[in-house]
N, C-alpha and C. Protein backbone atom coordinates (compact mmCIF):
# COMPACT_ATOMS: atom_id res chain seq x y z
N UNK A 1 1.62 8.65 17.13
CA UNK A 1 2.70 7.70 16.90
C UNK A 1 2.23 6.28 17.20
N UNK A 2 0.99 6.13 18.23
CA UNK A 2 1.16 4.83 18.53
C UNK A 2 0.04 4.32 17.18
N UNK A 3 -0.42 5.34 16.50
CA UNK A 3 -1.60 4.77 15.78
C UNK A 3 -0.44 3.74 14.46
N UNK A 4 0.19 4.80 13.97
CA UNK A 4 1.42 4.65 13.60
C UNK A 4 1.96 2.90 13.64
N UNK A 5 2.64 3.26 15.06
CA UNK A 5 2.89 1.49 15.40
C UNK A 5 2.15 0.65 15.33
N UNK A 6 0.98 0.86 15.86
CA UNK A 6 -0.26 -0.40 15.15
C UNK A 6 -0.48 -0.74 14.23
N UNK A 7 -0.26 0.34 12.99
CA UNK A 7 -0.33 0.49 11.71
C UNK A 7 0.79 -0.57 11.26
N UNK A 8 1.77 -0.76 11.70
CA UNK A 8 2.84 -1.52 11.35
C UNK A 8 3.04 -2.69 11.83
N UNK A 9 2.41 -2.75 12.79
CA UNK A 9 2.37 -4.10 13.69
C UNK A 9 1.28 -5.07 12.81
N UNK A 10 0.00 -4.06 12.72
CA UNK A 10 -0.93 -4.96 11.62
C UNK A 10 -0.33 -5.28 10.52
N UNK A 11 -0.15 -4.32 9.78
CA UNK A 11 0.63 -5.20 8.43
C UNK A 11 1.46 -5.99 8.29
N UNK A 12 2.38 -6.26 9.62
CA UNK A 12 3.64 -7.03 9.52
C UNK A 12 2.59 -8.40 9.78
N UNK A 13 1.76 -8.12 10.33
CA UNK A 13 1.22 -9.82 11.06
C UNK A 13 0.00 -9.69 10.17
N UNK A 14 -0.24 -9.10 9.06
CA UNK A 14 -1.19 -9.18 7.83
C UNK A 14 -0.02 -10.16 6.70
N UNK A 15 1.13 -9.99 6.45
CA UNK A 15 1.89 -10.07 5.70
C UNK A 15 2.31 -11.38 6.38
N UNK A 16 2.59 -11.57 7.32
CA UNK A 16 3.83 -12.71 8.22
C UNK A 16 2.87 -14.00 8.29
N UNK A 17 1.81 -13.38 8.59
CA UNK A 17 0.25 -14.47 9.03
C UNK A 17 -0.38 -15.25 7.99
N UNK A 18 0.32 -15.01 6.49
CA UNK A 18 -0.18 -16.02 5.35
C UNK A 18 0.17 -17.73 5.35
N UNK A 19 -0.77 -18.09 5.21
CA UNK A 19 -0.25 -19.58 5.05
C UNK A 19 0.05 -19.71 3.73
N UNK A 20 0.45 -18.52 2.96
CA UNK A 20 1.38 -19.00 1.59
C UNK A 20 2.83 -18.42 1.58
N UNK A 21 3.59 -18.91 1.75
CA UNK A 21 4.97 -18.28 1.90
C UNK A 21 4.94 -17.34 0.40
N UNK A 22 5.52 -16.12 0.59
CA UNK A 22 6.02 -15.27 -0.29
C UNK A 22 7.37 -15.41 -0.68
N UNK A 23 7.85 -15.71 -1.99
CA UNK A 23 9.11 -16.28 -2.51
C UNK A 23 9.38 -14.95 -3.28
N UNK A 24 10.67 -14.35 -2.60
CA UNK A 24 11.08 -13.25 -3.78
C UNK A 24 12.09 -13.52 -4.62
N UNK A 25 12.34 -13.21 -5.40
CA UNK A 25 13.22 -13.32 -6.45
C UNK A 25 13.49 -12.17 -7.08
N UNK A 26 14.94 -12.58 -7.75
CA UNK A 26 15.36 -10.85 -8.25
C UNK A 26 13.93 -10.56 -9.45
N UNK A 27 13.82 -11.61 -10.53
CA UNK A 27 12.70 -11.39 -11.60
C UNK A 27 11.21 -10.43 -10.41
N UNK A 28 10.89 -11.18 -9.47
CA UNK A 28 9.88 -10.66 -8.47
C UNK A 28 10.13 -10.36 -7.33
N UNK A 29 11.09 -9.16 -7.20
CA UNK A 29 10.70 -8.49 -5.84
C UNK A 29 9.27 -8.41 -5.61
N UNK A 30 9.58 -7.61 -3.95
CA UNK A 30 8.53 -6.96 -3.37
C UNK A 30 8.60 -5.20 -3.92
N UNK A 31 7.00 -5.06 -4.15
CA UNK A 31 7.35 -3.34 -5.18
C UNK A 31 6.04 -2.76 -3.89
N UNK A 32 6.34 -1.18 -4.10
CA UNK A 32 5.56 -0.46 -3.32
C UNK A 32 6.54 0.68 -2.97
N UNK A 33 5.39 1.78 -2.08
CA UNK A 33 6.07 2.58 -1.97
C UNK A 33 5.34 3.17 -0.56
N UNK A 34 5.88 3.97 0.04
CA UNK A 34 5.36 4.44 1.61
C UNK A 34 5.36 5.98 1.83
N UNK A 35 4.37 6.69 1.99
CA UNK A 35 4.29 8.01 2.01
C UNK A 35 3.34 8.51 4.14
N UNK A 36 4.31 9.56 4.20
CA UNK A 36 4.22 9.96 5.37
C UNK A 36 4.07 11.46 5.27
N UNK A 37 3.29 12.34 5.92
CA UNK A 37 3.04 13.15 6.17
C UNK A 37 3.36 13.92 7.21
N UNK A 38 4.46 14.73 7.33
CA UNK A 38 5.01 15.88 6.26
C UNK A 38 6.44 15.55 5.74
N UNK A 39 6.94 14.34 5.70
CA UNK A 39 8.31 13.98 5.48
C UNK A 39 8.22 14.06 3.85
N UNK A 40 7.38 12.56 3.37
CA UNK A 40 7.58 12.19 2.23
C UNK A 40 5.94 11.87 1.97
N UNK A 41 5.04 13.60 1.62
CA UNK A 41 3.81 13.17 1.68
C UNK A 41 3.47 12.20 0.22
N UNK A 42 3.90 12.06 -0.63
CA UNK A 42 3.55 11.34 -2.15
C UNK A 42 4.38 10.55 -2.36
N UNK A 43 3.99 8.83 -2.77
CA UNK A 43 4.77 8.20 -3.47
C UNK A 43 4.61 8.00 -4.64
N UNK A 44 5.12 7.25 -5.91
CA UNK A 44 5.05 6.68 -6.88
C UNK A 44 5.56 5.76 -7.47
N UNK A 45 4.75 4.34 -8.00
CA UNK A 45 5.26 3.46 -8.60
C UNK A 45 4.99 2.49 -9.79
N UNK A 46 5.23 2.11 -10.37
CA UNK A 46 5.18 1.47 -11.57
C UNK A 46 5.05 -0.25 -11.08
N UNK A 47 4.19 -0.95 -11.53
CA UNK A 47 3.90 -2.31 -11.09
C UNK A 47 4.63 -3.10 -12.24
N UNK A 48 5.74 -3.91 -11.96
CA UNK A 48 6.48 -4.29 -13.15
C UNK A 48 6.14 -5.61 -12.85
N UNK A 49 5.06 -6.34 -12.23
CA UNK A 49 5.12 -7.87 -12.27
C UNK A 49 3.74 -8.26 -11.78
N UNK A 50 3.02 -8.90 -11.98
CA UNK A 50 1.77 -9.42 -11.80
C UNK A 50 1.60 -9.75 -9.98
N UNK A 51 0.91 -9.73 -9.60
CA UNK A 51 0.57 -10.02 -8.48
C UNK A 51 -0.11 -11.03 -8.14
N UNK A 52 0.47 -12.49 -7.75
CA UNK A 52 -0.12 -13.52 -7.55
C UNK A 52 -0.18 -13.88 -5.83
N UNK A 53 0.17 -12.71 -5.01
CA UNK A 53 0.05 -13.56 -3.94
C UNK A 53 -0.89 -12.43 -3.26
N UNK A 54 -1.06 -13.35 -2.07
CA UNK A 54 -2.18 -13.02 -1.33
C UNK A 54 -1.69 -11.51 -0.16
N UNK A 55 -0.16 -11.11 -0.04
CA UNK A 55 0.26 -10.17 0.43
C UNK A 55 0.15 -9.37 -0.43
N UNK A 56 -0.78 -8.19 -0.41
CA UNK A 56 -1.04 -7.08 -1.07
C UNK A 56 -2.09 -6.35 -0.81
N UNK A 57 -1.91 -4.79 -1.32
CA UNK A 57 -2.88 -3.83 -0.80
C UNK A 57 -2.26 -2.65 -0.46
N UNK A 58 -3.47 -1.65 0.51
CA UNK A 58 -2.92 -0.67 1.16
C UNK A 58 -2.97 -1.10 2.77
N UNK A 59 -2.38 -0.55 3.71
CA UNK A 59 -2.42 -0.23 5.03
C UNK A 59 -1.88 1.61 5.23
N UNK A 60 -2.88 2.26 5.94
CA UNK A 60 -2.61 3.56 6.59
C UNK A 60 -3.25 3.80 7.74
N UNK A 61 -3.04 5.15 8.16
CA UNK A 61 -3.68 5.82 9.39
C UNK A 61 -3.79 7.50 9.09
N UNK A 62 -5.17 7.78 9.58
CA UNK A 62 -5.15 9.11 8.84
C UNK A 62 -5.54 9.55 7.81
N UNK A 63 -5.33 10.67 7.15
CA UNK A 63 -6.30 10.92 5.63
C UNK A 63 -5.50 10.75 4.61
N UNK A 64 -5.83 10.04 3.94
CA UNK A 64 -4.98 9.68 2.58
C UNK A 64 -5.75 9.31 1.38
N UNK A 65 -4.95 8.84 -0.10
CA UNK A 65 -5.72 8.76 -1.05
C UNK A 65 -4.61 7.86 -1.96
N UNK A 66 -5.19 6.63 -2.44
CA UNK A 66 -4.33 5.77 -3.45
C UNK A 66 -5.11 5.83 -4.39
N UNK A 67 -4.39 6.50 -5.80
CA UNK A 67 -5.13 6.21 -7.06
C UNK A 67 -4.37 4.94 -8.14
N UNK A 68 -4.77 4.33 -8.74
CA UNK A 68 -4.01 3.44 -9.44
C UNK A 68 -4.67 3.28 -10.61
N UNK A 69 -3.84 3.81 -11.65
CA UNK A 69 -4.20 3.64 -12.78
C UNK A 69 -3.48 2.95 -13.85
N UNK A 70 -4.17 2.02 -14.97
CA UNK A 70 -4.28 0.93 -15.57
C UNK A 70 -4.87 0.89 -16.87
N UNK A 71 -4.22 1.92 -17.85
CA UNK A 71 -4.72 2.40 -19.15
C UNK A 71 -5.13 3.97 -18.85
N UNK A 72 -6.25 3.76 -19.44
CA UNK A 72 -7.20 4.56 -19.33
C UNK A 72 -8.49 4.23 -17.72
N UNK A 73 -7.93 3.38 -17.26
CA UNK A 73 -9.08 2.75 -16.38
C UNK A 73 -8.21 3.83 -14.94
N UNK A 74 -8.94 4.59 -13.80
CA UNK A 74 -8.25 4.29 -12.53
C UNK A 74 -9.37 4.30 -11.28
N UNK A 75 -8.58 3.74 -10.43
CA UNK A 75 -9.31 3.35 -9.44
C UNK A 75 -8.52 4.24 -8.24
N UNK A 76 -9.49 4.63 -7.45
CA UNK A 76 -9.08 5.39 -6.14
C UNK A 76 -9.86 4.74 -4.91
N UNK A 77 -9.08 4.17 -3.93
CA UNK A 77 -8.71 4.31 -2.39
C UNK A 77 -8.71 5.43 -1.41
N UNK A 78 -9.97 5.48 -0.63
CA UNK A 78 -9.87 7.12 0.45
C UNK A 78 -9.81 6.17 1.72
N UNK A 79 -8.70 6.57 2.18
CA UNK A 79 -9.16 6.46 3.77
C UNK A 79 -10.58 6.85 4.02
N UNK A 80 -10.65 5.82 5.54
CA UNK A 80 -12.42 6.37 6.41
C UNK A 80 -11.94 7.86 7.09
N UNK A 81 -13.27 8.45 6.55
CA UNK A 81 -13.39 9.75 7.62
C UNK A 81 -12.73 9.76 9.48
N UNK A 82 -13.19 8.86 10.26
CA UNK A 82 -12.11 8.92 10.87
C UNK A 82 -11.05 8.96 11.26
N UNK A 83 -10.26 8.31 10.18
CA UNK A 83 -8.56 8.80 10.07
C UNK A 83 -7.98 7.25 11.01
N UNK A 84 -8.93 6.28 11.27
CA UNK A 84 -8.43 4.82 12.52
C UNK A 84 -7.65 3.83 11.47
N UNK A 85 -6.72 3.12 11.43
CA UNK A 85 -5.62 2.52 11.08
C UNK A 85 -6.79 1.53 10.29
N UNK A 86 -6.46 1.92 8.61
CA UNK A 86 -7.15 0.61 7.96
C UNK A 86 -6.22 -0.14 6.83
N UNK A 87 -6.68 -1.13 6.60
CA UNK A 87 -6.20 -1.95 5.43
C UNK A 87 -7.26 -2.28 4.25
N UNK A 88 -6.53 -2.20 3.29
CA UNK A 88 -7.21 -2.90 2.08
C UNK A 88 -6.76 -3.23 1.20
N UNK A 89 -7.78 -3.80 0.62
CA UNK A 89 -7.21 -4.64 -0.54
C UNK A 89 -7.50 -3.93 -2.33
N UNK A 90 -6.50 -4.06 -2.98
CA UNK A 90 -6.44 -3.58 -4.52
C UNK A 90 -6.35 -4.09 -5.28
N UNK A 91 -6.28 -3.86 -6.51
CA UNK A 91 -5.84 -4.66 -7.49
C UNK A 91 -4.76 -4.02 -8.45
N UNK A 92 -3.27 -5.08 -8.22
CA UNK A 92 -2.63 -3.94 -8.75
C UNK A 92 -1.38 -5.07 -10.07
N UNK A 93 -2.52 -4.70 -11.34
CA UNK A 93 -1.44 -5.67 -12.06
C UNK A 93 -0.93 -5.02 -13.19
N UNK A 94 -0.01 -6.21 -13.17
CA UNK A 94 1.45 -5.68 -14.40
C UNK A 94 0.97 -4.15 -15.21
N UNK A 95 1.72 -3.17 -15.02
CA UNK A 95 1.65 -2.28 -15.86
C UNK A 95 1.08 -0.98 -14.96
N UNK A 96 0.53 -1.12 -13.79
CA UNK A 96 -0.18 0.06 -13.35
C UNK A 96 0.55 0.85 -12.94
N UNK A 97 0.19 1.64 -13.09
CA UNK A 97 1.02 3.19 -11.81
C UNK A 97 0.30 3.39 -10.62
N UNK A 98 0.98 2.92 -9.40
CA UNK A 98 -0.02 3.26 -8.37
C UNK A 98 0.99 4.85 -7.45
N UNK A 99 -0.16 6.16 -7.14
CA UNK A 99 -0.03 7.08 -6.35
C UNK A 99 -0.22 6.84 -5.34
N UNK A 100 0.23 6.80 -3.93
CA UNK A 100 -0.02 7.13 -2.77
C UNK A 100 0.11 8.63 -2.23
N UNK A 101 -0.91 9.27 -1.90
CA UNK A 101 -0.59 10.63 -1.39
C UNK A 101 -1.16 10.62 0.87
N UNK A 102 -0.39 10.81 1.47
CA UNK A 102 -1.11 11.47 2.81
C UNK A 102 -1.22 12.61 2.80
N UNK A 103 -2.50 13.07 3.72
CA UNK A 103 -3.27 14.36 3.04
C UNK A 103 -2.81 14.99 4.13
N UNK A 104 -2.94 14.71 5.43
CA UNK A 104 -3.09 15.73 6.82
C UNK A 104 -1.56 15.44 7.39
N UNK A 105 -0.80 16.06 8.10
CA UNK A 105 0.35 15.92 8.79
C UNK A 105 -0.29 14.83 9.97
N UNK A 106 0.48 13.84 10.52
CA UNK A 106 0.88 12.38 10.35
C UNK A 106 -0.09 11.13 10.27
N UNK A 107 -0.15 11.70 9.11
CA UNK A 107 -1.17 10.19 7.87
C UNK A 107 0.51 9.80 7.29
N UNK A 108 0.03 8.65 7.34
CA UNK A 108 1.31 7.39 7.23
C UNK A 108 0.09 6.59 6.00
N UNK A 109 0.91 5.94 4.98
CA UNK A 109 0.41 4.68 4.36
C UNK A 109 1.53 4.14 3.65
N UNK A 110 1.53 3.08 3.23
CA UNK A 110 2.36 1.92 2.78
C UNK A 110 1.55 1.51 1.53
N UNK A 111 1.55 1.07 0.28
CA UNK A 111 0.94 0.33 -0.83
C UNK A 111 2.24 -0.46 -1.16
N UNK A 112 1.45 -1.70 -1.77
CA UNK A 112 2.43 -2.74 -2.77
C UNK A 112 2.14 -3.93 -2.46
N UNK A 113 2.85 -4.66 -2.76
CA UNK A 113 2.64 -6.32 -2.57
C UNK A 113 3.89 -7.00 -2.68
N UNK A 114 4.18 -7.94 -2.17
CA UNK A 114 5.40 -9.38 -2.22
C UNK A 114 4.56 -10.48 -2.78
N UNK A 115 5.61 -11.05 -4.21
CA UNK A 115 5.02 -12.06 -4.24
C UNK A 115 6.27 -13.47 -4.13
């Protein structure tokens, strides 16, 4: 649990800590989706707006896997073998479908972006 809270504490002060304010709007919400292990191990989402700001990516803890695909093109995200609270960065524009799956009971991850 506490890996968990760190996990959230980083992203909030990954997200809060930009020196570009994030402006939402109904046209541009914030999109994403959050998958937890064994609650709600898979998410899914559809990227309906370009991603111009600098808040975006994955954050998890634990074993997990983001695939995001973009045509025919996709790209996959593995957590590190140790399973220690990481972040990264994606690329996730207009049109993609991004999967989040956690693999092991409590792998936590979050994907998406605010712009």
């Amino acid at each position: 649990m506490r890996k968990v809270l760190g996990l959230i504490a980083a992203f909030s002060l990954l997200a809060g800590g930009t020196t570009q304010a994030a402006v939402v709007t109904p046209e541009k919400a914030t999109e994403g989706c959050f998958a937890s292990n064994p609650a709600q191990s898979t998410c899914t989402y559809k990227v309906t707006h370009d991603n111009d700001s600098p808040v975006a990516g994955i954050g998890g803890v634990g074993s997990w896997v983001v695939t995001v695909k973009i045509g025919k093109k996709t790209t996959t995200v593995k957590s590190p073998s140790t399973g220690e609270p990481t972040s990264a960065s994606v690329d996730l524009p207009k049109g993609a479908k991004v999967t989040a799956k956690a693999l092991s009971p409590g792998s936590t991850l979050i994907v998406g972006h605010a712009d």
